[in-house]
C-alpha atoms as a PDB file:
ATOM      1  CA  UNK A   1       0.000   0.000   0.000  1.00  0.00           C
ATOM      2  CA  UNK A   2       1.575   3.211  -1.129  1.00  0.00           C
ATOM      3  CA  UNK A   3       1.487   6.406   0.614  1.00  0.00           C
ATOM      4  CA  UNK A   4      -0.744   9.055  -0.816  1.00  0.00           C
ATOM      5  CA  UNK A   5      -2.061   6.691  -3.478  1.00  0.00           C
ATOM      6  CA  UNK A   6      -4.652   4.485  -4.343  1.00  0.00           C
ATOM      7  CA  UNK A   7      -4.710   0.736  -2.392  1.00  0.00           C
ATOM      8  CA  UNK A   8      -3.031  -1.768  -3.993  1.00  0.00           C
ATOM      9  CA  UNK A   9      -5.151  -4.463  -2.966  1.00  0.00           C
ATOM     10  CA  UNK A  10      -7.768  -5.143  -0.029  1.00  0.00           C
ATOM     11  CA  UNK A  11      -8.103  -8.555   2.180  1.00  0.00           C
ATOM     12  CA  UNK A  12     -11.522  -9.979   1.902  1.00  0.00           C
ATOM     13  CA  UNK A  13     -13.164 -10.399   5.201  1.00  0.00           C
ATOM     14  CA  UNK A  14     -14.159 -13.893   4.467  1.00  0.00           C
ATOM     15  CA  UNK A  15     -11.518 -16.164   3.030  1.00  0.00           C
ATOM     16  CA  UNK A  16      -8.739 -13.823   3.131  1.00  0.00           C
ATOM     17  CA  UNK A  17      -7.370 -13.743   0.117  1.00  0.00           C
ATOM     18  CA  UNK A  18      -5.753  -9.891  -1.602  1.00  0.00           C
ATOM     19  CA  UNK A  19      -8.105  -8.334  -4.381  1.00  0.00           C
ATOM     20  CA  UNK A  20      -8.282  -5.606  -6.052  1.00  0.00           C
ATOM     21  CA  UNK A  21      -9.945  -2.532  -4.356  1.00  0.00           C
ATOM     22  CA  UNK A  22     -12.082  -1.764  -7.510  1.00  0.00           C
ATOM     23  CA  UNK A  23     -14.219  -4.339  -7.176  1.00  0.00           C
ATOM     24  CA  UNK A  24     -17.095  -5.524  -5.106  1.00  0.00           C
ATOM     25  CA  UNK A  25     -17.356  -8.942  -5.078  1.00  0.00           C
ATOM     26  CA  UNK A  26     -14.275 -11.351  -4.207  1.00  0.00           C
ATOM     27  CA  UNK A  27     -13.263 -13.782  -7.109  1.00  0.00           C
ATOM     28  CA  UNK A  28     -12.292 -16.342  -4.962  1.00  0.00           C
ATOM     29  CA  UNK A  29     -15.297 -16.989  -2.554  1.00  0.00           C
ATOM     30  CA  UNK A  30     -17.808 -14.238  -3.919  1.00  0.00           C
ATOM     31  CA  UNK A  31     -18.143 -12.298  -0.697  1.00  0.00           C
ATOM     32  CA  UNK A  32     -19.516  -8.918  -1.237  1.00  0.00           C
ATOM     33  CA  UNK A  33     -16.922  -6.188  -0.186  1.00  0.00           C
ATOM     34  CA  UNK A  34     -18.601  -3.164  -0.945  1.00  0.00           C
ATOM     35  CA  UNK A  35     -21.957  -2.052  -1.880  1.00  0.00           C
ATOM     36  CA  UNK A  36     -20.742  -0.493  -5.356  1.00  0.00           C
ATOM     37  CA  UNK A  37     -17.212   0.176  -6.801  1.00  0.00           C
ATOM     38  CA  UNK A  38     -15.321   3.365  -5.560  1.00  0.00           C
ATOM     39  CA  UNK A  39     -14.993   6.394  -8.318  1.00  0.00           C
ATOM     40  CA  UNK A  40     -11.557   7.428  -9.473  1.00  0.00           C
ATOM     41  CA  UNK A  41     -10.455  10.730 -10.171  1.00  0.00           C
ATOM     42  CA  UNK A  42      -8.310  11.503 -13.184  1.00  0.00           C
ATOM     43  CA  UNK A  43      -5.388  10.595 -11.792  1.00  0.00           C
ATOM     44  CA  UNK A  44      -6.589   6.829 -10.437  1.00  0.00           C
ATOM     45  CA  UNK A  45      -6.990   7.819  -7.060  1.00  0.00           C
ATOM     46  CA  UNK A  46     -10.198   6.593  -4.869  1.00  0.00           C
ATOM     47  CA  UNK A  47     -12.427  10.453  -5.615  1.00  0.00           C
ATOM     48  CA  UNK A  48     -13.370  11.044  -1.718  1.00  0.00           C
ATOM     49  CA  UNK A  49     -17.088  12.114  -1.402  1.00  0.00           C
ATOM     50  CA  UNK A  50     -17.475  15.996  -0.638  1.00  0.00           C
ATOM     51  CA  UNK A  51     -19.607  17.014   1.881  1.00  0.00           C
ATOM     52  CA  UNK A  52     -22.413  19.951   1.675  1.00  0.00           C
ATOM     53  CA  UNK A  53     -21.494  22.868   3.310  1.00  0.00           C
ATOM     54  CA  UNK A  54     -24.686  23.531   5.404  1.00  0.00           C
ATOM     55  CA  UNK A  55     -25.774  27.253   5.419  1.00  0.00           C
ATOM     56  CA  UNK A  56     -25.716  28.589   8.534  1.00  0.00           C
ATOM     57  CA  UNK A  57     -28.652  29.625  10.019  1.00  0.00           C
ATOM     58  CA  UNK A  58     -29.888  33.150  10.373  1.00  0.00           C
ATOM     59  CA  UNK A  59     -28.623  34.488  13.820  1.00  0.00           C
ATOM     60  CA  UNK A  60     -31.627  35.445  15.827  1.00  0.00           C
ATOM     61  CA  UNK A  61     -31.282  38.620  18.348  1.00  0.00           C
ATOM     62  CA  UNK A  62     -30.708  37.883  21.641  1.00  0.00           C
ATOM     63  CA  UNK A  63     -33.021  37.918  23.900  1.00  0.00           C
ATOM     64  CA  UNK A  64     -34.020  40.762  26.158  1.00  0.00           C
ATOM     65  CA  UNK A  65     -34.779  41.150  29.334  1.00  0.00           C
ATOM     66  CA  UNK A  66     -37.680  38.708  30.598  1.00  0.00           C
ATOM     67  CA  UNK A  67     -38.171  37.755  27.351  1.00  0.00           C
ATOM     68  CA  UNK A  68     -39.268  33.923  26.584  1.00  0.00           C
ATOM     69  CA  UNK A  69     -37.309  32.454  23.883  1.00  0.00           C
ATOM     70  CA  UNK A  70     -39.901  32.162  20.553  1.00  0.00           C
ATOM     71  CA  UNK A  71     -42.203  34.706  22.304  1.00  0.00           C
ATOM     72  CA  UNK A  72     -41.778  38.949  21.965  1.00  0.00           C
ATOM     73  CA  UNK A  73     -42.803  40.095  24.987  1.00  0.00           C
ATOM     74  CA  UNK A  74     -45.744  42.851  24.670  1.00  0.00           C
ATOM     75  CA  UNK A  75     -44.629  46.434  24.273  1.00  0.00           C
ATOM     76  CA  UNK A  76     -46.351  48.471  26.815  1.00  0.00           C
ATOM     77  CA  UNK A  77     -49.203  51.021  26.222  1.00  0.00           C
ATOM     78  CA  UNK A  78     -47.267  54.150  26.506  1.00  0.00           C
ATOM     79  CA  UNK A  79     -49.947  56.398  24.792  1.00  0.00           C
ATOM     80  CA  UNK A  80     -52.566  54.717  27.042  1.00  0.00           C
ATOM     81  CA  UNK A  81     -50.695  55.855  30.041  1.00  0.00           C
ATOM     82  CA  UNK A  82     -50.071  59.058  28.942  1.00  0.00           C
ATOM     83  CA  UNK A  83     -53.829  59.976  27.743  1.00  0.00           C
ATOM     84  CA  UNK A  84     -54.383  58.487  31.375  1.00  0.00           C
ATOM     85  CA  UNK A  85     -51.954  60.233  33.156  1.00  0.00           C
ATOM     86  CA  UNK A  86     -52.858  63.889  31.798  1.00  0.00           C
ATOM     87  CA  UNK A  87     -56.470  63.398  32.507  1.00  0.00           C
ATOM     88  CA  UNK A  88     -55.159  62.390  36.195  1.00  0.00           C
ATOM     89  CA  UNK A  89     -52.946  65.751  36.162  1.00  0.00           C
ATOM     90  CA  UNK A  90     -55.997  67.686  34.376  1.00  0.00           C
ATOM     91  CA  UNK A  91     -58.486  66.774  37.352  1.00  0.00           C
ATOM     92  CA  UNK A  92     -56.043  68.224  40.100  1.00  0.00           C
ATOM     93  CA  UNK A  93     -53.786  71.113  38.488  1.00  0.00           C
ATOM     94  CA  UNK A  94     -56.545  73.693  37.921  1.00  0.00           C
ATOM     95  CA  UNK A  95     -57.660  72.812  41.650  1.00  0.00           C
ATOM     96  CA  UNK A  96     -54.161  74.441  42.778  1.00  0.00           C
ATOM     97  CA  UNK A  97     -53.583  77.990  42.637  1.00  0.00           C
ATOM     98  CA  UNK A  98     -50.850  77.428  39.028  1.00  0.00           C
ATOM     99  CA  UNK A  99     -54.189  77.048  36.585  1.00  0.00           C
ATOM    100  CA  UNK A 100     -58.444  77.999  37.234  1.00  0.00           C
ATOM    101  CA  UNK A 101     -60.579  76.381  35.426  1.00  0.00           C
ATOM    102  CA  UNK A 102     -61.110  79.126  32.933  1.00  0.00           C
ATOM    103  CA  UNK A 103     -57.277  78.800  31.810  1.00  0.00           C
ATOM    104  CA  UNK A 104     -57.578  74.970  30.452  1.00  0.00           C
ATOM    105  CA  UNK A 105     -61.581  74.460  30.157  1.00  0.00           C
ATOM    106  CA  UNK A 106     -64.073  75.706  27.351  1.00  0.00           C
ATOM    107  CA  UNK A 107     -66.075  78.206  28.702  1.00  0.00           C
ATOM    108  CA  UNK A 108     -69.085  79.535  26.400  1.00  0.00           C
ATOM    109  CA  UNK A 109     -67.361  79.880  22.858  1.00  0.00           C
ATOM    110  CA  UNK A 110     -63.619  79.627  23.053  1.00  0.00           C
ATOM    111  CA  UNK A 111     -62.908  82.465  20.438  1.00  0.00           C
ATOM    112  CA  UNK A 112     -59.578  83.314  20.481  1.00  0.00           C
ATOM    113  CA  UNK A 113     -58.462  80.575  22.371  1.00  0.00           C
ATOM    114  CA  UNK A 114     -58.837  78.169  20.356  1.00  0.00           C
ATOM    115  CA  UNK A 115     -56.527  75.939  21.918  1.00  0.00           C
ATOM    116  CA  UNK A 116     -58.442  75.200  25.016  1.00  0.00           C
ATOM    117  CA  UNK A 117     -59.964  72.988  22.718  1.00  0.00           C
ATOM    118  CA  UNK A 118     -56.675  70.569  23.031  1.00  0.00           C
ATOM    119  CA  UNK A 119     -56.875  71.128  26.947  1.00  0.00           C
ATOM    120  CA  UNK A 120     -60.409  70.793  28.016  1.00  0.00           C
ATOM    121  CA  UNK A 121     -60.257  67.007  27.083  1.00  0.00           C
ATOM    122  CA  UNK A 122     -58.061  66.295  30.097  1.00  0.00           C
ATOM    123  CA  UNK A 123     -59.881  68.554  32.609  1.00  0.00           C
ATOM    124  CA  UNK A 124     -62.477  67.279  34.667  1.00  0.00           C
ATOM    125  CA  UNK A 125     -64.495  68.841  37.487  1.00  0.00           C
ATOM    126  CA  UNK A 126     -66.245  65.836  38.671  1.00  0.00           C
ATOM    127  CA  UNK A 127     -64.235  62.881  40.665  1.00  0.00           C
ATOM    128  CA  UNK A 128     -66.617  60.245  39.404  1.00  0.00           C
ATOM    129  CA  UNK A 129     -66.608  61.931  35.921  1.00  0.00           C
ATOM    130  CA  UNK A 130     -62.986  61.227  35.784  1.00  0.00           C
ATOM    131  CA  UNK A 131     -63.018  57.958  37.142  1.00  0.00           C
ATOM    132  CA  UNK A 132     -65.576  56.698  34.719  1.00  0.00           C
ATOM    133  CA  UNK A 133     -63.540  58.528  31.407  1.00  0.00           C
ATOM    134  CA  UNK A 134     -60.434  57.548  32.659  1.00  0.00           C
ATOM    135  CA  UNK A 135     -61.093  54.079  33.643  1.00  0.00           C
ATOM    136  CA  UNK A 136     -62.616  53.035  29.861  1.00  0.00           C
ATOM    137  CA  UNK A 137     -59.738  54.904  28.212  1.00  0.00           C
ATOM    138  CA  UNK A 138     -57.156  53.041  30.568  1.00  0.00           C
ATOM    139  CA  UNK A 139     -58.918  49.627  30.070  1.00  0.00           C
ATOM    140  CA  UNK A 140     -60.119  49.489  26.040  1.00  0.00           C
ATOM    141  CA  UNK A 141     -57.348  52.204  24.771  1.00  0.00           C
ATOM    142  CA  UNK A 142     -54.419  49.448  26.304  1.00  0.00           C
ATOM    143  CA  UNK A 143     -56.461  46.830  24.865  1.00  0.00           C
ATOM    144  CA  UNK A 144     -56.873  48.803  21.513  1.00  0.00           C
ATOM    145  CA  UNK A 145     -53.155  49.676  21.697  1.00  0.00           C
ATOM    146  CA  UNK A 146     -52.022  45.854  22.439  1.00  0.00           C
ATOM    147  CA  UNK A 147     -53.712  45.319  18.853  1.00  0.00           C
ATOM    148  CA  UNK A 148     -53.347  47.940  16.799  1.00  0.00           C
ATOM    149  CA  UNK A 149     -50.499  50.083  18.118  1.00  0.00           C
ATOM    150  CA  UNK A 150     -50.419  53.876  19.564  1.00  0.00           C
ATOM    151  CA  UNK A 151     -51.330  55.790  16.575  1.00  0.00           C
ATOM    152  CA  UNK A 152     -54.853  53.983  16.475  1.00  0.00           C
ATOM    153  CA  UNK A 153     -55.456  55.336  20.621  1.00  0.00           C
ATOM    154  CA  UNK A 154     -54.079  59.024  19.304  1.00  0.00           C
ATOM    155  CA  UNK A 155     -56.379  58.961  16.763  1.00  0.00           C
ATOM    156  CA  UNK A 156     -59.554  57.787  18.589  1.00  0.00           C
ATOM    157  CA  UNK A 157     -58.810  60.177  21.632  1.00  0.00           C
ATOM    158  CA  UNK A 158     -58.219  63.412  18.443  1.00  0.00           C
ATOM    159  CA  UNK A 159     -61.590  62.657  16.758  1.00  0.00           C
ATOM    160  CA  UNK A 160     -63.661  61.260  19.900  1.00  0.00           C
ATOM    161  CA  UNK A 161     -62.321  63.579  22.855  1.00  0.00           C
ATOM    162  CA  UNK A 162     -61.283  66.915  20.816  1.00  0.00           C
ATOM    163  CA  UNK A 163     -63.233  66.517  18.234  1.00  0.00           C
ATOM    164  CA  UNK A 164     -66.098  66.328  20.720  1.00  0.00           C
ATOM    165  CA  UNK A 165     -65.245  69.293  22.434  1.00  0.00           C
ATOM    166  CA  UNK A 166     -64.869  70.986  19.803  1.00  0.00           C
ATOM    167  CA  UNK A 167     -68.277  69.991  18.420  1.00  0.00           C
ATOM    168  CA  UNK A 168     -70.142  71.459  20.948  1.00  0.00           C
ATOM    169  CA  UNK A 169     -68.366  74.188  21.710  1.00  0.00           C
ATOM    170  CA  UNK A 170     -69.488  75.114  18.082  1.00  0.00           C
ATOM    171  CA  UNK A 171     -72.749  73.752  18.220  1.00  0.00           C
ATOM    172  CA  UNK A 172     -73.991  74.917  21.929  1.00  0.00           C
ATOM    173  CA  UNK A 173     -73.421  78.100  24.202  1.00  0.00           C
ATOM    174  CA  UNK A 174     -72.466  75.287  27.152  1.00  0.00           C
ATOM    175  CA  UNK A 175     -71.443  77.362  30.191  1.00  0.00           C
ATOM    176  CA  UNK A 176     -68.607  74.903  30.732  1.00  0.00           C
ATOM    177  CA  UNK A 177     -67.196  71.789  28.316  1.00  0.00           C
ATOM    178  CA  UNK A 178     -64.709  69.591  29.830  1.00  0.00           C
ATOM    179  CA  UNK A 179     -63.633  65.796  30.096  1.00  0.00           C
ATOM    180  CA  UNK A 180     -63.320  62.863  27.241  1.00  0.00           C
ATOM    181  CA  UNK A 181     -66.198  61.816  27.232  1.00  0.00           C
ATOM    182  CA  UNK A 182     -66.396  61.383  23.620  1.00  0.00           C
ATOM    183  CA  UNK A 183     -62.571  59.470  23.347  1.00  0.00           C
ATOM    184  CA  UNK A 184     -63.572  56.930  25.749  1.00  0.00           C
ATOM    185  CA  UNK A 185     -66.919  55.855  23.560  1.00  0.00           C
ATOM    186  CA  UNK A 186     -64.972  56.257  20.443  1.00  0.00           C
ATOM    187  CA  UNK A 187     -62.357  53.724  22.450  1.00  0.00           C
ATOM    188  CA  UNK A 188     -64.968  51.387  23.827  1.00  0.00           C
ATOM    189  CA  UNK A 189     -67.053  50.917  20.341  1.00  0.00           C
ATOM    190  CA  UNK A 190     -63.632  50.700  18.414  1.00  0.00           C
ATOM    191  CA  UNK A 191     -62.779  47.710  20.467  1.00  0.00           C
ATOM    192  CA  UNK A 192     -66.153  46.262  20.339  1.00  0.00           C
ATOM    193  CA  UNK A 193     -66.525  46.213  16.666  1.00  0.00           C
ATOM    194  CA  UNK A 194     -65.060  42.781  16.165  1.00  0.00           C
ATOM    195  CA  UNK A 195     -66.799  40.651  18.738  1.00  0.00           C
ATOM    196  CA  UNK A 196     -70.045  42.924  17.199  1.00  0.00           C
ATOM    197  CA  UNK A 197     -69.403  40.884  14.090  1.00  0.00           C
ATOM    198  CA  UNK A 198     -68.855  37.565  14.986  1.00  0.00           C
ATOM    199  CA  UNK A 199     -71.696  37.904  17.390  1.00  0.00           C
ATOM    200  CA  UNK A 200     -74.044  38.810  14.269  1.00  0.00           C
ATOM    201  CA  UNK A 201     -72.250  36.110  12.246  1.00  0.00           C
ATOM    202  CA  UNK A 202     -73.235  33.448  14.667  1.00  0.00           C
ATOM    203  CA  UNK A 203     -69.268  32.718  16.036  1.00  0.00           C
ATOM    204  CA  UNK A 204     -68.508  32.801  19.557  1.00  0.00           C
ATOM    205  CA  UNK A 205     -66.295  35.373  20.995  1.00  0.00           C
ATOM    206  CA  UNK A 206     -63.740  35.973  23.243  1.00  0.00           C
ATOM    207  CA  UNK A 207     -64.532  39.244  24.585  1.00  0.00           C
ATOM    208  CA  UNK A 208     -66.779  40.829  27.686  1.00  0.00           C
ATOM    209  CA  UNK A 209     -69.505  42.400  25.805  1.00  0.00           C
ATOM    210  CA  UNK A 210     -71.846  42.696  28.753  1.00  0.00           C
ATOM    211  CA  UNK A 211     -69.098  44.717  30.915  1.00  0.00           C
ATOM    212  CA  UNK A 212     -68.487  46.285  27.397  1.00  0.00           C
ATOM    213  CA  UNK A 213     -72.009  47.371  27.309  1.00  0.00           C
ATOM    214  CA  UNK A 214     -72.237  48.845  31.182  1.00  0.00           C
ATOM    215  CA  UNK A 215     -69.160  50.961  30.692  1.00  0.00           C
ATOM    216  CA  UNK A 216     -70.855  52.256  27.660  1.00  0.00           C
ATOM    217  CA  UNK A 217     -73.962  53.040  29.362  1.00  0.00           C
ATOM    218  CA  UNK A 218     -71.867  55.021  32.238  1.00  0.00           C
ATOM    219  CA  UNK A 219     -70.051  56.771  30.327  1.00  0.00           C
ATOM    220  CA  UNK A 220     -72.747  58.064  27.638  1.00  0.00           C
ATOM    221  CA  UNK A 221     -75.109  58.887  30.442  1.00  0.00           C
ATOM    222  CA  UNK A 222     -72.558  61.254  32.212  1.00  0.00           C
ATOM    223  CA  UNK A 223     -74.368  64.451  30.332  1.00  0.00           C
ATOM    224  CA  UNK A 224     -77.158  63.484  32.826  1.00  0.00           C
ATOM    225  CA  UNK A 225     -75.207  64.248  35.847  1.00  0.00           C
ATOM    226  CA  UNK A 226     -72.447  66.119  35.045  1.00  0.00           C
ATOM    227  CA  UNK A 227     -73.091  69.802  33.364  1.00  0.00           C
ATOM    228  CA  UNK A 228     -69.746  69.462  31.218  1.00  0.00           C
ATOM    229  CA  UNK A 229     -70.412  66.561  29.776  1.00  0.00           C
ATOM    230  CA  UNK A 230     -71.879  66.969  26.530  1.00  0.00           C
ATOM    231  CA  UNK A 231     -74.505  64.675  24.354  1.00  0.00           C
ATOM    232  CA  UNK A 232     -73.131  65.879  21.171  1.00  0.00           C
ATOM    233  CA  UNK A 233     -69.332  64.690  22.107  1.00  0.00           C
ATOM    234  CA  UNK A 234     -71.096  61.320  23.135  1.00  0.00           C
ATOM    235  CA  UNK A 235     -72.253  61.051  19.610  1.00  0.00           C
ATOM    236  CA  UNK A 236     -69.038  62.334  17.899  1.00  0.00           C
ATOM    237  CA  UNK A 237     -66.857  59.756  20.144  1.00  0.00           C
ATOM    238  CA  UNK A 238     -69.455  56.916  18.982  1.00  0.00           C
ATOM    239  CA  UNK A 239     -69.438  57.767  15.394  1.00  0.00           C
ATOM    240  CA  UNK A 240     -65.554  57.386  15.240  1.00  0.00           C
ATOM    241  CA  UNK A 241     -65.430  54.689  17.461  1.00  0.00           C
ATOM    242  CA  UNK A 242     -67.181  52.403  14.982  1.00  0.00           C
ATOM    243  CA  UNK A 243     -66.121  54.596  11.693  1.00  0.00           C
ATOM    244  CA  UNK A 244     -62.552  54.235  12.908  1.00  0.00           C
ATOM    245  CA  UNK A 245     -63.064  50.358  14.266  1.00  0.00           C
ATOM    246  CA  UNK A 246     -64.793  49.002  11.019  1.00  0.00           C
ATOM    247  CA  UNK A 247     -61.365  49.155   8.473  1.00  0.00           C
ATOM    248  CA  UNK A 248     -59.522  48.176  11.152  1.00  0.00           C
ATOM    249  CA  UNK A 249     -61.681  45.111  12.384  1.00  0.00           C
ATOM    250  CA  UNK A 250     -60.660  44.042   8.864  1.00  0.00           C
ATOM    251  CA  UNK A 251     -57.271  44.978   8.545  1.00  0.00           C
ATOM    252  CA  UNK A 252     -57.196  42.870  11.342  1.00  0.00           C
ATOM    253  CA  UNK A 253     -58.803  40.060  10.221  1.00  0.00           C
ATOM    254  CA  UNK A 254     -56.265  39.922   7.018  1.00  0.00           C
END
C-alpha cells in the first residue's frame, strides 16, 4: 500500500485472500466487499465524497430582558398611560392655585383661544366623571393599543375627545365643556366592533360584551349628571369609534 495513493489491494473479510480494491465482489469466494465500486479521479486515485457545506442559520437577536425564547414580549401602552396620566394631572392642576378652570376648560365659545380645545379634554371637574372617562380609556385604549399600536389610541382620543369638544363648543353656548367623554366611547365601540361581528355572524367570541355594554352606558349617560359633559361629544366619540373600528376590524382580520 503506497502512501498518498490508491490501495493496492484489499483482504476480503471472508476467506482472506488480496483483491483488487475496484471491485465488489471477491473472485475467490464471492463475498460482497462493498456495496458499489469506488470512483476514481483523473489521476486513479479513490475520488473522496465531498460534503455539503450547510448554510448557517440566520442568527436570531438575543433575547431581552424577561423575554421567553420564541415569544416577543408585549410592548407596553405608553400612549394609554399618557392619555391616562394627563387626565389624572388635568383633574387636580386647575384645583391648585398654578391654573383655574377658565385657563384649560371651554367656557361659552372659546374664540380666540382656540386651543383650550386641546386642553379641556383632560380637565375634569367631577371625581366620578374622571373615574368613569379615565377608567374606559385606561382599560379598552391598552387593549386597543395591544392590537393595533399607539397611533390607532391618538387617533380615537383626536376625533372622539377633541373633536367632541370641539363639536359642541361650536354647536352649543355650554357654560362649561370639559372631560373625554367622547374618546372613551370612540375607544370602547372601536374595540367592540369585532366581537359585534362575529356575534351577528353566529361565532362565539372571546370578549366581555356585557361589561363592554355597562361601561358604555356610564359613560354616555354622564351628560345626565355632570353639566360638562356633553350629548353631542357622546355622539361624535361613537361615530368614530365604529367609523374608525370598522377598516380596522378588517385589517385585522387579514
Amino acid at each position: 500500500m503506497s502512501t498518498g495513493g490508491p490501495d493496492l489491494f484489499v483482504i476480503c473479510k471472508n476467506c482472506g485472500s488480496e483483491v483488487s480494491p475496484y471491485i465488489t465482489e471477491c473472485p475467490y469466494c464471492g463475498n460482497r466487499l462493498r456495496k458499489r465500486a469506488p470512483k476514481l479521479d483523473r489521476d486513479g486515485k479513490v475520488a473522496e465524497k465531498r460534503r455539503k457545506r450547510r448554510t448557517p442559520a440566520p442568527s436570531l437577536p438575543r433575547l431581552r430582558r424577561g423575554e421567553i425564547p420564541g415569544i416577543r414580549p408585549e410592548s407596553r401602552p405608553y400612549a394609554t398611560l399618557t392619555l391616562v396620566v394627563l387626565g389624572l394631572l388635568g383633574c387636580l392642576l386647575w384645583r391648585t392655585s398654578l391654573l383655574t378652570l377658565d385657563d384649560v376648560a371651554v367656557i361659552g365659545k372659546p374664540g380666540g383661544d382656540w386651543w383650550k380645545v386641546l386642553t379641556a379634554p383632560f380637565v375634569y371637574t367631577n371625581t366620578g366623571y374622571a373615574f368613569a372617562c379615565l377608567g374606559a380609556i385606561g382599560l379598552y385604549g391598552w387593549l386597543l393599543e395591544r392590537r393595533h399600536g399607539p397611533s390607532t389610541v391618538l387617533a380615537l382620543f383626536a376625533v372622539g375627545g377633541i373633536g367632541g369638544v370641539a363639536a359642541t363648543a361650536a354647536a352649543y353656548q355650554i357654560p362649561v365643556v370639559a372631560g373625554a367623554n367622547g374618546a372613551a366611547l370612540a375607544m370602547i365601540c372601536a374595540w367592540s366592533v369585532p366581537d359585534l361581528q362575529s356575534l351577528r355572524a353566529g361565532e362565539e367570541i372571546d370578549g366581555d360584551l356585557l361589561g363592554t355594554a355597562a361601561f358604555f352606558l356610564v359613560v354616555a349617560l354622564m351628560p345626565l349628571v355632570v353639566h360638562e359633559a356633553s350629548w353631542l361629544a357622546d355622539a361624535v366619540g361613537i361615530a368614530a369609534g365604529f367609523a374608525l373600528g370598522l377598516p380596522l376590524a378588517r385589517l385585522h382580520d387579514r
